[in-house]
PDB file of N, CA and C in Angstrom:
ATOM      1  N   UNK A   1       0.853  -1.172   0.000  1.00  0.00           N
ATOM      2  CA  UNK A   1       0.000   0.000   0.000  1.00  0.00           C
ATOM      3  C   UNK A   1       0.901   1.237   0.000  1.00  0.00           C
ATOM      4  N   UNK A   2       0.712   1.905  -0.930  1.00  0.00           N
ATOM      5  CA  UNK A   2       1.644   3.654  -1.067  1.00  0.00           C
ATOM      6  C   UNK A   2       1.456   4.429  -0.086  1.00  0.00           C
ATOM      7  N   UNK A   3       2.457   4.915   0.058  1.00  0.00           N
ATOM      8  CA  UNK A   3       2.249   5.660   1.547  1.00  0.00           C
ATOM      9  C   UNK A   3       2.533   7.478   0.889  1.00  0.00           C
ATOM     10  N   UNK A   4       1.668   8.197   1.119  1.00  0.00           N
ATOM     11  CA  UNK A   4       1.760   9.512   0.575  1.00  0.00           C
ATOM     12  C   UNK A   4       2.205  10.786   1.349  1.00  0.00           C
ATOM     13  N   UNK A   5       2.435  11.823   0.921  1.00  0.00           N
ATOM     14  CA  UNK A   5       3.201  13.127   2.059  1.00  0.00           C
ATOM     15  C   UNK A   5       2.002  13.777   2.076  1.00  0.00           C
ATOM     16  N   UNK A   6       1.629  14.547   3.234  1.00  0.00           N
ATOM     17  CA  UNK A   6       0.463  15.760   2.869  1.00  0.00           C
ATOM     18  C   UNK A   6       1.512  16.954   3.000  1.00  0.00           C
ATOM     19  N   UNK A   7       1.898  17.460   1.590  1.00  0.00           N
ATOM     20  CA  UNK A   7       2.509  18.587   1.261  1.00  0.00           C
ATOM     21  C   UNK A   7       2.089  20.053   1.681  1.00  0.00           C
ATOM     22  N   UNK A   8       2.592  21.252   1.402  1.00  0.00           N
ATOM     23  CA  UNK A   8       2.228  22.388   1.245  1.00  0.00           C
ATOM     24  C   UNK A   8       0.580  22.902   1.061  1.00  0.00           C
ATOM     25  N   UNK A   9       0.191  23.692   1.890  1.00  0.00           N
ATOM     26  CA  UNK A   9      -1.160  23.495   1.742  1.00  0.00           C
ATOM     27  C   UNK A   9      -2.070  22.555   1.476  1.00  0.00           C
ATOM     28  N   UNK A  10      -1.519  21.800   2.366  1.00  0.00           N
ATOM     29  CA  UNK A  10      -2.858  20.187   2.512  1.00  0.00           C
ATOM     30  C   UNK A  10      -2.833  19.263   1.085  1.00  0.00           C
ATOM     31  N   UNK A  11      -1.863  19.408   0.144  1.00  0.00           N
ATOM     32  CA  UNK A  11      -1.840  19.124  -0.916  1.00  0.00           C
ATOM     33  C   UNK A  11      -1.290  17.125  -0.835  1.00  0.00           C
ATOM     34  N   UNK A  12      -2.005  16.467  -1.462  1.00  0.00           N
ATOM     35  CA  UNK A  12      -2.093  14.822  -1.454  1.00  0.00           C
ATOM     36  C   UNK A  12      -1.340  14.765  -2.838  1.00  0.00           C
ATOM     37  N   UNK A  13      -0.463  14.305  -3.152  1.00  0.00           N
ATOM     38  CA  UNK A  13      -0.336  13.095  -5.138  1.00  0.00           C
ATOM     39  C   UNK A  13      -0.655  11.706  -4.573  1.00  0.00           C
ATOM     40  N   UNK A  14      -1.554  11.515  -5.274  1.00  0.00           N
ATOM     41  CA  UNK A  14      -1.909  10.327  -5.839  1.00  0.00           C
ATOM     42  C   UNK A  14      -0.967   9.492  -6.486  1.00  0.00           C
ATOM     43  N   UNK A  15      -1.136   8.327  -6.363  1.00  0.00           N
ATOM     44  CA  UNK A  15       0.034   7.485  -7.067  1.00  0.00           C
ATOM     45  C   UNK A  15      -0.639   7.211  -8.424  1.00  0.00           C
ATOM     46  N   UNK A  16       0.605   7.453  -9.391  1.00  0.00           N
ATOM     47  CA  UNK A  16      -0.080   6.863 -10.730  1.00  0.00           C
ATOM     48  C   UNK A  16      -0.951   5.898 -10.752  1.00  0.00           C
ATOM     49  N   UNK A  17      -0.102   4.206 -10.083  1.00  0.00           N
ATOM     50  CA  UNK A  17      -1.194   3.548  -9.816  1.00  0.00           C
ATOM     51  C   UNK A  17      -2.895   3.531  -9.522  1.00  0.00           C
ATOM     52  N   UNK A  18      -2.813   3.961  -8.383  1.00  0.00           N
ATOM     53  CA  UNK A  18      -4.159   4.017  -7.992  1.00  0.00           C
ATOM     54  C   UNK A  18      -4.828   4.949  -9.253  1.00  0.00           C
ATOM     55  N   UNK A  19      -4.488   5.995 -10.086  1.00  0.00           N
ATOM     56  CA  UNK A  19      -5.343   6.702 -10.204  1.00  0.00           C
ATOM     57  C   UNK A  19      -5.479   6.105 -11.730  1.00  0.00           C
ATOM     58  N   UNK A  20      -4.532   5.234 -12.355  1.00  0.00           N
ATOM     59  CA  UNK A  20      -5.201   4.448 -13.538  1.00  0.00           C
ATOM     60  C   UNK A  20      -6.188   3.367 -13.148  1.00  0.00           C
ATOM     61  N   UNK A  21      -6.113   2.909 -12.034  1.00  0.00           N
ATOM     62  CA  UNK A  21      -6.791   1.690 -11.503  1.00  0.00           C
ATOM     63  C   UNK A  21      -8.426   2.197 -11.321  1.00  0.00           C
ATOM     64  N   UNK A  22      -7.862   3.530 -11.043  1.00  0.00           N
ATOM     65  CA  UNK A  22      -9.526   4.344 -10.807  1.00  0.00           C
ATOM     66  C   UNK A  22      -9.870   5.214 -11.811  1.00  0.00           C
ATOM     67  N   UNK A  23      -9.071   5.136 -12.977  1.00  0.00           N
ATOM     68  CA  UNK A  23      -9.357   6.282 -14.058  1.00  0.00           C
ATOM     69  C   UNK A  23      -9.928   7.487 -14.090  1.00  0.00           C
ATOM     70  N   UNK A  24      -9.210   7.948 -13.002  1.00  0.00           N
ATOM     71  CA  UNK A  24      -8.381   9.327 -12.696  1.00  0.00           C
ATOM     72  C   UNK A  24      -7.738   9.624 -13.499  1.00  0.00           C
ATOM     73  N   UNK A  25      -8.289  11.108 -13.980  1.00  0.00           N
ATOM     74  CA  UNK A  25      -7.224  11.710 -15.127  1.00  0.00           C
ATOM     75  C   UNK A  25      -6.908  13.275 -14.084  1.00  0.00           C
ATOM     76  N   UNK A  26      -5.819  14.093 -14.915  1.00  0.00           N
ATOM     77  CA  UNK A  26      -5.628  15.245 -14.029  1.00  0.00           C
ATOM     78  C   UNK A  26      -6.918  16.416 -15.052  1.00  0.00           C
ATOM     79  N   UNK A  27      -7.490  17.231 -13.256  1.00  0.00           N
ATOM     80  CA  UNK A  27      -8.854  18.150 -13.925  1.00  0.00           C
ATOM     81  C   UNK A  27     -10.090  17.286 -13.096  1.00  0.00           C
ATOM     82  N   UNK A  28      -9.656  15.709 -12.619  1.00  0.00           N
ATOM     83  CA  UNK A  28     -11.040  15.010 -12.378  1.00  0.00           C
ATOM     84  C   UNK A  28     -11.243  15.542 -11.012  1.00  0.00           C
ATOM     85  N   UNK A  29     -12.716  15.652 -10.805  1.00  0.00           N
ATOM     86  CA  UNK A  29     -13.053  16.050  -8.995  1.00  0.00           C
ATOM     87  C   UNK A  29     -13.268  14.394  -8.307  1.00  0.00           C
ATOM     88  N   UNK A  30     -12.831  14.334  -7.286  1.00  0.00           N
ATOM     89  CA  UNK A  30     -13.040  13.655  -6.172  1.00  0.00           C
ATOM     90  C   UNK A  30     -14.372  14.055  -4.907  1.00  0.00           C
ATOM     91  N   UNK A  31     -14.494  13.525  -4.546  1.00  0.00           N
ATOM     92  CA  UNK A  31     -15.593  13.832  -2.979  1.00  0.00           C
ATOM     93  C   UNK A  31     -14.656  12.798  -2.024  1.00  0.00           C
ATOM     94  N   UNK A  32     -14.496  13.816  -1.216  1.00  0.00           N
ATOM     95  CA  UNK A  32     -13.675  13.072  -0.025  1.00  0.00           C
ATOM     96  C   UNK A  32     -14.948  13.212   1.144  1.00  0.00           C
ATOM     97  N   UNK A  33     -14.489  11.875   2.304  1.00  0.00           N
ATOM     98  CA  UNK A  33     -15.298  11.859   3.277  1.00  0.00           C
ATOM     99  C   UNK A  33     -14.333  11.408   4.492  1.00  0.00           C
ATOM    100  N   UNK A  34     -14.933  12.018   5.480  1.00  0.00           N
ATOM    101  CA  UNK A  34     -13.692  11.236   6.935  1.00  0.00           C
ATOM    102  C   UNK A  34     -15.279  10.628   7.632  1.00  0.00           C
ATOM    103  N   UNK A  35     -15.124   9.556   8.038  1.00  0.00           N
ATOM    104  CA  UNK A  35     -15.925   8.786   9.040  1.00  0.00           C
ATOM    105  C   UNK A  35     -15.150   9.273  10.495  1.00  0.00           C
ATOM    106  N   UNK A  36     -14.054   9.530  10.873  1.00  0.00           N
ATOM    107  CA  UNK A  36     -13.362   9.933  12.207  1.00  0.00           C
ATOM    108  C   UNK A  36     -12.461   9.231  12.270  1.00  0.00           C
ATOM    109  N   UNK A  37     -12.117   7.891  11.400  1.00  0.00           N
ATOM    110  CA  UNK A  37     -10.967   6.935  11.371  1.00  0.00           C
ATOM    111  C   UNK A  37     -10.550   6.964   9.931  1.00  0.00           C
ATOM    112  N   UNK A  38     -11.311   6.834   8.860  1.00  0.00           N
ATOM    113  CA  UNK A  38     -10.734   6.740   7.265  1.00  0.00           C
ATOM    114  C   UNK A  38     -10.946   7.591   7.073  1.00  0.00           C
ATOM    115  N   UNK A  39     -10.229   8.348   5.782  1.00  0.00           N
ATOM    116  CA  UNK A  39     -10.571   9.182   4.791  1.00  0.00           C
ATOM    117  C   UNK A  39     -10.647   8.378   3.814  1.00  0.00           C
ATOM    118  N   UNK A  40     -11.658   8.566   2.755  1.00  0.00           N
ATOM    119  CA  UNK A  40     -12.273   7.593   1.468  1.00  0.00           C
ATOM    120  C   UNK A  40     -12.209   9.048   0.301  1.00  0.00           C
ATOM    121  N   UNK A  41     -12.263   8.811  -0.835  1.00  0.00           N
ATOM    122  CA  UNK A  41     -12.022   9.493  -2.032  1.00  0.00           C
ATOM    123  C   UNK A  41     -12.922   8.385  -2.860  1.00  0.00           C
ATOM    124  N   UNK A  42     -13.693   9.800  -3.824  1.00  0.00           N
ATOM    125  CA  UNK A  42     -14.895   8.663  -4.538  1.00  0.00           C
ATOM    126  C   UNK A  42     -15.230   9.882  -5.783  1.00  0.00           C
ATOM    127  N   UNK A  43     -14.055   9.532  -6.920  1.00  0.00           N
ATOM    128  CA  UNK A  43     -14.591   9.934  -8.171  1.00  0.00           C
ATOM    129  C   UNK A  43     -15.832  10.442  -8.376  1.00  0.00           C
ATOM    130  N   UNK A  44     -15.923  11.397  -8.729  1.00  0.00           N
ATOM    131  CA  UNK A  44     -17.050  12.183  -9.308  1.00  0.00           C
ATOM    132  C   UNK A  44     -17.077  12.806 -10.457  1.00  0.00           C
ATOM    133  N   UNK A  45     -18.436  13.194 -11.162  1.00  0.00           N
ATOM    134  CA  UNK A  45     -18.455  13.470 -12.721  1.00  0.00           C
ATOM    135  C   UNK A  45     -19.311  15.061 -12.471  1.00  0.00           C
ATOM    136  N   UNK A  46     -19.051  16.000 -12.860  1.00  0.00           N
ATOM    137  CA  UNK A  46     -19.688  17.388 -13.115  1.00  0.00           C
ATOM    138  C   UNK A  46     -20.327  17.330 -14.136  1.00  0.00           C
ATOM    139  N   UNK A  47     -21.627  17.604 -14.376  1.00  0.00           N
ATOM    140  CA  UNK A  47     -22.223  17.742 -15.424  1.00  0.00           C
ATOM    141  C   UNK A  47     -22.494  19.188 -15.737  1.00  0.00           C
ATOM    142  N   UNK A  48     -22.253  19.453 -16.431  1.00  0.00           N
ATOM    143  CA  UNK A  48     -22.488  21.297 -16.954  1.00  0.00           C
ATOM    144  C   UNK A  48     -23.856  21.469 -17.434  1.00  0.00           C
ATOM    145  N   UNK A  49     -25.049  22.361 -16.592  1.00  0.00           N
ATOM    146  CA  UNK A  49     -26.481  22.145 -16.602  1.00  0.00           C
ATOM    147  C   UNK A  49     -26.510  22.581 -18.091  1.00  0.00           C
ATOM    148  N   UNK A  50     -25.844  23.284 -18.899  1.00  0.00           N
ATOM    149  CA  UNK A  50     -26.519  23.547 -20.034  1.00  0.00           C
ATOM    150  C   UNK A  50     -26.288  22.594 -20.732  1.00  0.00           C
ATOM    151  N   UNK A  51     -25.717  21.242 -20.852  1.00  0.00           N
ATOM    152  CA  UNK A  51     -25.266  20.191 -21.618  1.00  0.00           C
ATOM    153  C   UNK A  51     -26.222  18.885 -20.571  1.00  0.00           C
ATOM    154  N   UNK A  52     -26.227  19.224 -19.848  1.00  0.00           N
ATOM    155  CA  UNK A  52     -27.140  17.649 -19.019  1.00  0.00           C
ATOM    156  C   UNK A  52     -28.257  17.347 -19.695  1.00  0.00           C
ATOM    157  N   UNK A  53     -29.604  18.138 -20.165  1.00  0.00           N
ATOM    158  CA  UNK A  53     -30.184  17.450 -20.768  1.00  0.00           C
ATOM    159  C   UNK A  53     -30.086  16.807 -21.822  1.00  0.00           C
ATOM    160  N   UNK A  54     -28.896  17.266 -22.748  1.00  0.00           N
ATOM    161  CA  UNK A  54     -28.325  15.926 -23.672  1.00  0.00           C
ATOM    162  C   UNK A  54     -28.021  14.622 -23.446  1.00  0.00           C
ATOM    163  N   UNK A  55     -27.056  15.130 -22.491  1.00  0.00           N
ATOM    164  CA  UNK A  55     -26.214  13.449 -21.714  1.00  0.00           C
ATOM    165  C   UNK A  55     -27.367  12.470 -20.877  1.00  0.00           C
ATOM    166  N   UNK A  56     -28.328  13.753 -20.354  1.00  0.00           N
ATOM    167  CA  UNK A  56     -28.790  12.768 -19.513  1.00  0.00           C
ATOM    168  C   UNK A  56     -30.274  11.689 -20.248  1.00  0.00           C
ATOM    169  N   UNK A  57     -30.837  12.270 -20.988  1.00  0.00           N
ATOM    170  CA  UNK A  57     -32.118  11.822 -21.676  1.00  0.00           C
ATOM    171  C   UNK A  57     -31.162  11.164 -22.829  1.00  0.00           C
ATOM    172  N   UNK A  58     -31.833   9.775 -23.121  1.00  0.00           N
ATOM    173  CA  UNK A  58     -31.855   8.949 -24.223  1.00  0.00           C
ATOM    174  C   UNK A  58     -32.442   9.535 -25.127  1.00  0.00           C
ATOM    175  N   UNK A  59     -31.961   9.472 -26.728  1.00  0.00           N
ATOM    176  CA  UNK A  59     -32.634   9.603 -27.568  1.00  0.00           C
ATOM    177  C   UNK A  59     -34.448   9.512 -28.116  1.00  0.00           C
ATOM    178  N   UNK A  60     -34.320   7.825 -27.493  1.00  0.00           N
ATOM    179  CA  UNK A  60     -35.718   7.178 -27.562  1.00  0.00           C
ATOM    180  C   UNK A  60     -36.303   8.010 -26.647  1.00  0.00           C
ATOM    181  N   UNK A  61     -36.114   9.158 -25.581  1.00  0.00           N
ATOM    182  CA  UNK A  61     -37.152   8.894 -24.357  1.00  0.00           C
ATOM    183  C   UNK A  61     -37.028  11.056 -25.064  1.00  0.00           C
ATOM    184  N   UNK A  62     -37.019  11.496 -26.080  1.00  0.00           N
ATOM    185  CA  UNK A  62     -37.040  12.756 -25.936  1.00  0.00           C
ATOM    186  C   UNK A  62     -38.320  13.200 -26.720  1.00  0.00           C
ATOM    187  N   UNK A  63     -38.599  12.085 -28.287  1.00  0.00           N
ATOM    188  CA  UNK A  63     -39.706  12.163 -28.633  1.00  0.00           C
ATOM    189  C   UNK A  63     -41.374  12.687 -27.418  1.00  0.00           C
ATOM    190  N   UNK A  64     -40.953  11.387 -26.825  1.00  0.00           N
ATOM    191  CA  UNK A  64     -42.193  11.467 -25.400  1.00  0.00           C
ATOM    192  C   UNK A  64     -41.938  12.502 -24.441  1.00  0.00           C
ATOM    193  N   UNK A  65     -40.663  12.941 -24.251  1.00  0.00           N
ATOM    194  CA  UNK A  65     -40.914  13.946 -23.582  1.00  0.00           C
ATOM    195  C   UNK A  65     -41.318  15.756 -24.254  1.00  0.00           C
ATOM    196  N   UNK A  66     -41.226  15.385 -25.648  1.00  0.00           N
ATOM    197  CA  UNK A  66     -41.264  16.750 -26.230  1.00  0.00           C
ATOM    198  C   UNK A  66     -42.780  16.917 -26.572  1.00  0.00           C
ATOM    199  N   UNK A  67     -43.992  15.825 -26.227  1.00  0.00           N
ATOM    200  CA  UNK A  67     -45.026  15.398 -25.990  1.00  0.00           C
ATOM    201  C   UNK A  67     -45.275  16.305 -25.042  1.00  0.00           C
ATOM    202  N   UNK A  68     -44.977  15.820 -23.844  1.00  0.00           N
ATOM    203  CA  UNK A  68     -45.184  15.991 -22.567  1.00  0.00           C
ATOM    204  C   UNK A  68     -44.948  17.840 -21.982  1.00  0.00           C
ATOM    205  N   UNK A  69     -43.543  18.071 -22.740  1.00  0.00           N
ATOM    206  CA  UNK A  69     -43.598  19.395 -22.524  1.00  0.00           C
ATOM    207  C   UNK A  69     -44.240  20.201 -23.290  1.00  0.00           C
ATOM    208  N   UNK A  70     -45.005  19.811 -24.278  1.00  0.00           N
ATOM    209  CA  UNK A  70     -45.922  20.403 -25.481  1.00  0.00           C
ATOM    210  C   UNK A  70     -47.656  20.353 -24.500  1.00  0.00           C
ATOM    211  N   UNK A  71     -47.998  19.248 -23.994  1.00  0.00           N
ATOM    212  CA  UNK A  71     -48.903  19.376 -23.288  1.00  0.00           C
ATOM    213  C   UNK A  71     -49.108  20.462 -22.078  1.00  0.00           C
ATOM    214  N   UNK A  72     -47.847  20.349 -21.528  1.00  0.00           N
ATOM    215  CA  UNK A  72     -47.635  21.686 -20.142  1.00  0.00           C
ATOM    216  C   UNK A  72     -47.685  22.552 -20.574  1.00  0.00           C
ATOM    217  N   UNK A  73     -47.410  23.115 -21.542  1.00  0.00           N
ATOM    218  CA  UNK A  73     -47.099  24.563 -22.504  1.00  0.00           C
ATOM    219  C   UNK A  73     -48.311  24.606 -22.438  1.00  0.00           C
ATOM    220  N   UNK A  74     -49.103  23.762 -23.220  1.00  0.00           N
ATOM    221  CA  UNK A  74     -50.787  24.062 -23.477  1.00  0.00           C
ATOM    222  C   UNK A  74     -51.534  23.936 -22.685  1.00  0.00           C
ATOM    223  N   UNK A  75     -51.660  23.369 -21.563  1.00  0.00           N
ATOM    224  CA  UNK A  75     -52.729  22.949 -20.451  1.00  0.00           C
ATOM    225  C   UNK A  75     -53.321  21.959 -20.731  1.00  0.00           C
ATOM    226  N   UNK A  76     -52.542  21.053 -21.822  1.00  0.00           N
ATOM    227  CA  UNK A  76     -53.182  19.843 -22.218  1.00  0.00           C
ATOM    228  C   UNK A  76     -53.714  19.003 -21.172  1.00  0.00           C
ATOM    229  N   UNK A  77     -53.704  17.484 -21.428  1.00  0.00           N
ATOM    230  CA  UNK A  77     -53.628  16.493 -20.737  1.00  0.00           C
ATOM    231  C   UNK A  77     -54.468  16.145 -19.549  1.00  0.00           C
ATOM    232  N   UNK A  78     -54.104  15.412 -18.507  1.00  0.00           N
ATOM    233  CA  UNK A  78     -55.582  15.097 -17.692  1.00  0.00           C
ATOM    234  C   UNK A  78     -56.006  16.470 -16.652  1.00  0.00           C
ATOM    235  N   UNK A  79     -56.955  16.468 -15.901  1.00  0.00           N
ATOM    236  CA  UNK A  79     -57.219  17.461 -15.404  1.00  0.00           C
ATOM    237  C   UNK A  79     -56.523  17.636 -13.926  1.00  0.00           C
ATOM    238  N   UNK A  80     -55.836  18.319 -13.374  1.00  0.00           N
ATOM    239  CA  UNK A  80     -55.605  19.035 -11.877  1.00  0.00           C
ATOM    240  C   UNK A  80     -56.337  18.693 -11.191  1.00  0.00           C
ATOM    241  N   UNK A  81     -55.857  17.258 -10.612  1.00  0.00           N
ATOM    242  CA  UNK A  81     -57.161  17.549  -9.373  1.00  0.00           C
ATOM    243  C   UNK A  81     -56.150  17.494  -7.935  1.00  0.00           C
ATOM    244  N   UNK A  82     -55.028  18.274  -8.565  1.00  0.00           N
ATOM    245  CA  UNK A  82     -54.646  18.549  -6.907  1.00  0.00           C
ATOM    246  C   UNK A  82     -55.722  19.795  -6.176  1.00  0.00           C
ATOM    247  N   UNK A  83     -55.546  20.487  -7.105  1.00  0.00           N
ATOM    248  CA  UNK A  83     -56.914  21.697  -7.225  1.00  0.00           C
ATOM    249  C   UNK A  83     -57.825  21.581  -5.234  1.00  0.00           C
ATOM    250  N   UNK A  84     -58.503  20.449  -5.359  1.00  0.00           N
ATOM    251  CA  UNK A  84     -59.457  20.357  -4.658  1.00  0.00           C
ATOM    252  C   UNK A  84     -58.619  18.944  -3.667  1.00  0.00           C
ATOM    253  N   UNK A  85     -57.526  18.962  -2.971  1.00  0.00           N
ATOM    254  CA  UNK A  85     -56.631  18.052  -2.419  1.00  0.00           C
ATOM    255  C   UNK A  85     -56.941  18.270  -1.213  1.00  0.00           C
ATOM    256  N   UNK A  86     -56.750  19.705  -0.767  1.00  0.00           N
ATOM    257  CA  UNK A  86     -57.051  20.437   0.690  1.00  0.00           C
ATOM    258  C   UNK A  86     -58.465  20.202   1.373  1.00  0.00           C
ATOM    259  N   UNK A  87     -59.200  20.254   0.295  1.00  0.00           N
ATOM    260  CA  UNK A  87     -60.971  19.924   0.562  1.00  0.00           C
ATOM    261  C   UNK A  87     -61.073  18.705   1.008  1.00  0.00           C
ATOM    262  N   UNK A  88     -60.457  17.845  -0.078  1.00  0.00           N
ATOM    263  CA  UNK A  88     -60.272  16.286   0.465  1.00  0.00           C
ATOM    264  C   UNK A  88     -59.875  15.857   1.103  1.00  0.00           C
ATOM    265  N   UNK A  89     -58.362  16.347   1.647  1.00  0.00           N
ATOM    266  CA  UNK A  89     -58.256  15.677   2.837  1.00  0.00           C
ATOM    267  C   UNK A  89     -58.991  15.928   3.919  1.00  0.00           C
ATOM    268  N   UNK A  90     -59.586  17.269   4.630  1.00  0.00           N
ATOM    269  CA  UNK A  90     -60.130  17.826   5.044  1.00  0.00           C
ATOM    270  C   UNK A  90     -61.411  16.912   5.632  1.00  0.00           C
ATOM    271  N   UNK A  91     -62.567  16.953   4.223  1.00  0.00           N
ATOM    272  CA  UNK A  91     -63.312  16.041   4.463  1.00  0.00           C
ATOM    273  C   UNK A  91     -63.133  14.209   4.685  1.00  0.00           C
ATOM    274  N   UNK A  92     -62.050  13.567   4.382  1.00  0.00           N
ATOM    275  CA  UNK A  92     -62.017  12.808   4.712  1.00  0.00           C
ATOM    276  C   UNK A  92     -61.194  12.412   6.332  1.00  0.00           C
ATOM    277  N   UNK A  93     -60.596  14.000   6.588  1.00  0.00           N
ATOM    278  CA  UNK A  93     -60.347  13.968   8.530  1.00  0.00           C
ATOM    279  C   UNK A  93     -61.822  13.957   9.239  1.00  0.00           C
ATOM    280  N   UNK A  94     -62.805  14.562   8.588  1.00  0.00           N
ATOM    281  CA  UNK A  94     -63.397  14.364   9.227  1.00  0.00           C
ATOM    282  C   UNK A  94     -64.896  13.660   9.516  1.00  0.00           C
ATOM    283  N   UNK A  95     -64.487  12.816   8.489  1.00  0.00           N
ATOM    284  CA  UNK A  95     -65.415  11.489   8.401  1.00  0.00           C
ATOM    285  C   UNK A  95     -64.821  10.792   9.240  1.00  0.00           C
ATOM    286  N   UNK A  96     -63.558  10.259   9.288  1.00  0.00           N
ATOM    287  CA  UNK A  96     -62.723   9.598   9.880  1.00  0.00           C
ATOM    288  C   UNK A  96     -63.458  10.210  11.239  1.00  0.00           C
ATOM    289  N   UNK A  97     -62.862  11.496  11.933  1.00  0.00           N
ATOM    290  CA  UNK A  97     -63.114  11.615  13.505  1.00  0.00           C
ATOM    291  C   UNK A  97     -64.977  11.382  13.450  1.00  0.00           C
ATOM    292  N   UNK A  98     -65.361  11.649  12.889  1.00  0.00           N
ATOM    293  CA  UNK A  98     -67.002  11.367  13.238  1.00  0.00           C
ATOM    294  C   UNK A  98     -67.251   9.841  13.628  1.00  0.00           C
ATOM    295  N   UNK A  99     -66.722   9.073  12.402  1.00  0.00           N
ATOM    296  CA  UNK A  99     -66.516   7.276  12.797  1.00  0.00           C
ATOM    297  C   UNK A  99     -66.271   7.010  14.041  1.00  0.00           C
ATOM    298  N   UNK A 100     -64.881   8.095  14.326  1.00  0.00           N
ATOM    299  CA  UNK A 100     -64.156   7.168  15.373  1.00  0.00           C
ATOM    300  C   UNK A 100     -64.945   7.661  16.534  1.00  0.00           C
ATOM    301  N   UNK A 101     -65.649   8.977  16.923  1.00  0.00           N
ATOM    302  CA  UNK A 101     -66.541   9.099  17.751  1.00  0.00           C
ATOM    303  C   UNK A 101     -67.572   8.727  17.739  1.00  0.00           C
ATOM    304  N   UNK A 102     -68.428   7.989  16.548  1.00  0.00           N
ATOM    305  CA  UNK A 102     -69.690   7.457  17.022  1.00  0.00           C
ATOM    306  C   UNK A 102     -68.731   5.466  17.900  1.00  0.00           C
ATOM    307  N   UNK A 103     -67.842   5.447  17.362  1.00  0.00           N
ATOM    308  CA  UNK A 103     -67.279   4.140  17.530  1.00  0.00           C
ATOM    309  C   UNK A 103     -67.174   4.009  19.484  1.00  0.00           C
ATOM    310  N   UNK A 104     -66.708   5.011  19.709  1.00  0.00           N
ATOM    311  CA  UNK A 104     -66.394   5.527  21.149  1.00  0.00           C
ATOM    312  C   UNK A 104     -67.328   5.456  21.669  1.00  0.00           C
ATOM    313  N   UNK A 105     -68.735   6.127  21.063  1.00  0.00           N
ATOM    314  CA  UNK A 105     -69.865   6.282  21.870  1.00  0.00           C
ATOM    315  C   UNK A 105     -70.830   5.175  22.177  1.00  0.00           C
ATOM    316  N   UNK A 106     -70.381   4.318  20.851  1.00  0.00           N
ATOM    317  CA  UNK A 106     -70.712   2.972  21.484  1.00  0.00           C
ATOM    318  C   UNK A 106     -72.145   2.398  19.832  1.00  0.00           C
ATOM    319  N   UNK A 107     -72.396   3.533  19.325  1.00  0.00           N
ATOM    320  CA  UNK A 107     -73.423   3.635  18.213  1.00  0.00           C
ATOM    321  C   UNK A 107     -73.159   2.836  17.410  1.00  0.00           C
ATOM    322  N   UNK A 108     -72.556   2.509  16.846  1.00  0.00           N
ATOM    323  CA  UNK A 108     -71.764   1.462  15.643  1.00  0.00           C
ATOM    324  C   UNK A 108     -71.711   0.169  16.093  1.00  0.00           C
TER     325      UNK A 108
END
């Protein structure tokens, strides 16, 4: 196991090794973590938001979504019924407590 210096301003090298083994190039970010006994290092990828929806959506899946954002644009599609969510739960608290007090009272 390589044993490393912590240089000048907290600065680590990596051993060639490890960092072909982990395909580590120089420019790549890491996420480091300390548990209170290890420090762990765990490759990470930056995605640049104006390029992610390329990388990230499949070809096949953009048709359907250019659907989907064509419907939101328009107010297409099924109807809002979060709309009336508050009413509903509402009334169904208090069917519920009516139950559970006729249940109490012995009526049921």
């Amino acid at each position: 196991m390589p044993i490393v210096k912590l240089r000048t301003n907290r600065q680590l090298t990596l051993p060639a090794s490890i960092c072909e083994s982990a395909q580590l190039e120089i420019g790549d970010f890491v996420e480091i973590q300390f548990d209170g006994e290890i420090i762990s290092l765990y490759p990470k990828k930056i995605v640049d938001k104006r390029q992610s929806g390329a990388e990230i959506v499949p070809d096949e899946n953009k048709k359907g979504l250019s659907k989907i954002y064509g419907m939101v644009k328009t107010g297409g599609g099924q109807p809002d019924y979060s709309v009336n969510h508050d009413r509903y739960l509402t009334e169904t608290q208090t069917n519920e407590e009516e139950d559970l007090a006729e249940l109490s009272d012995g009526k049921k």
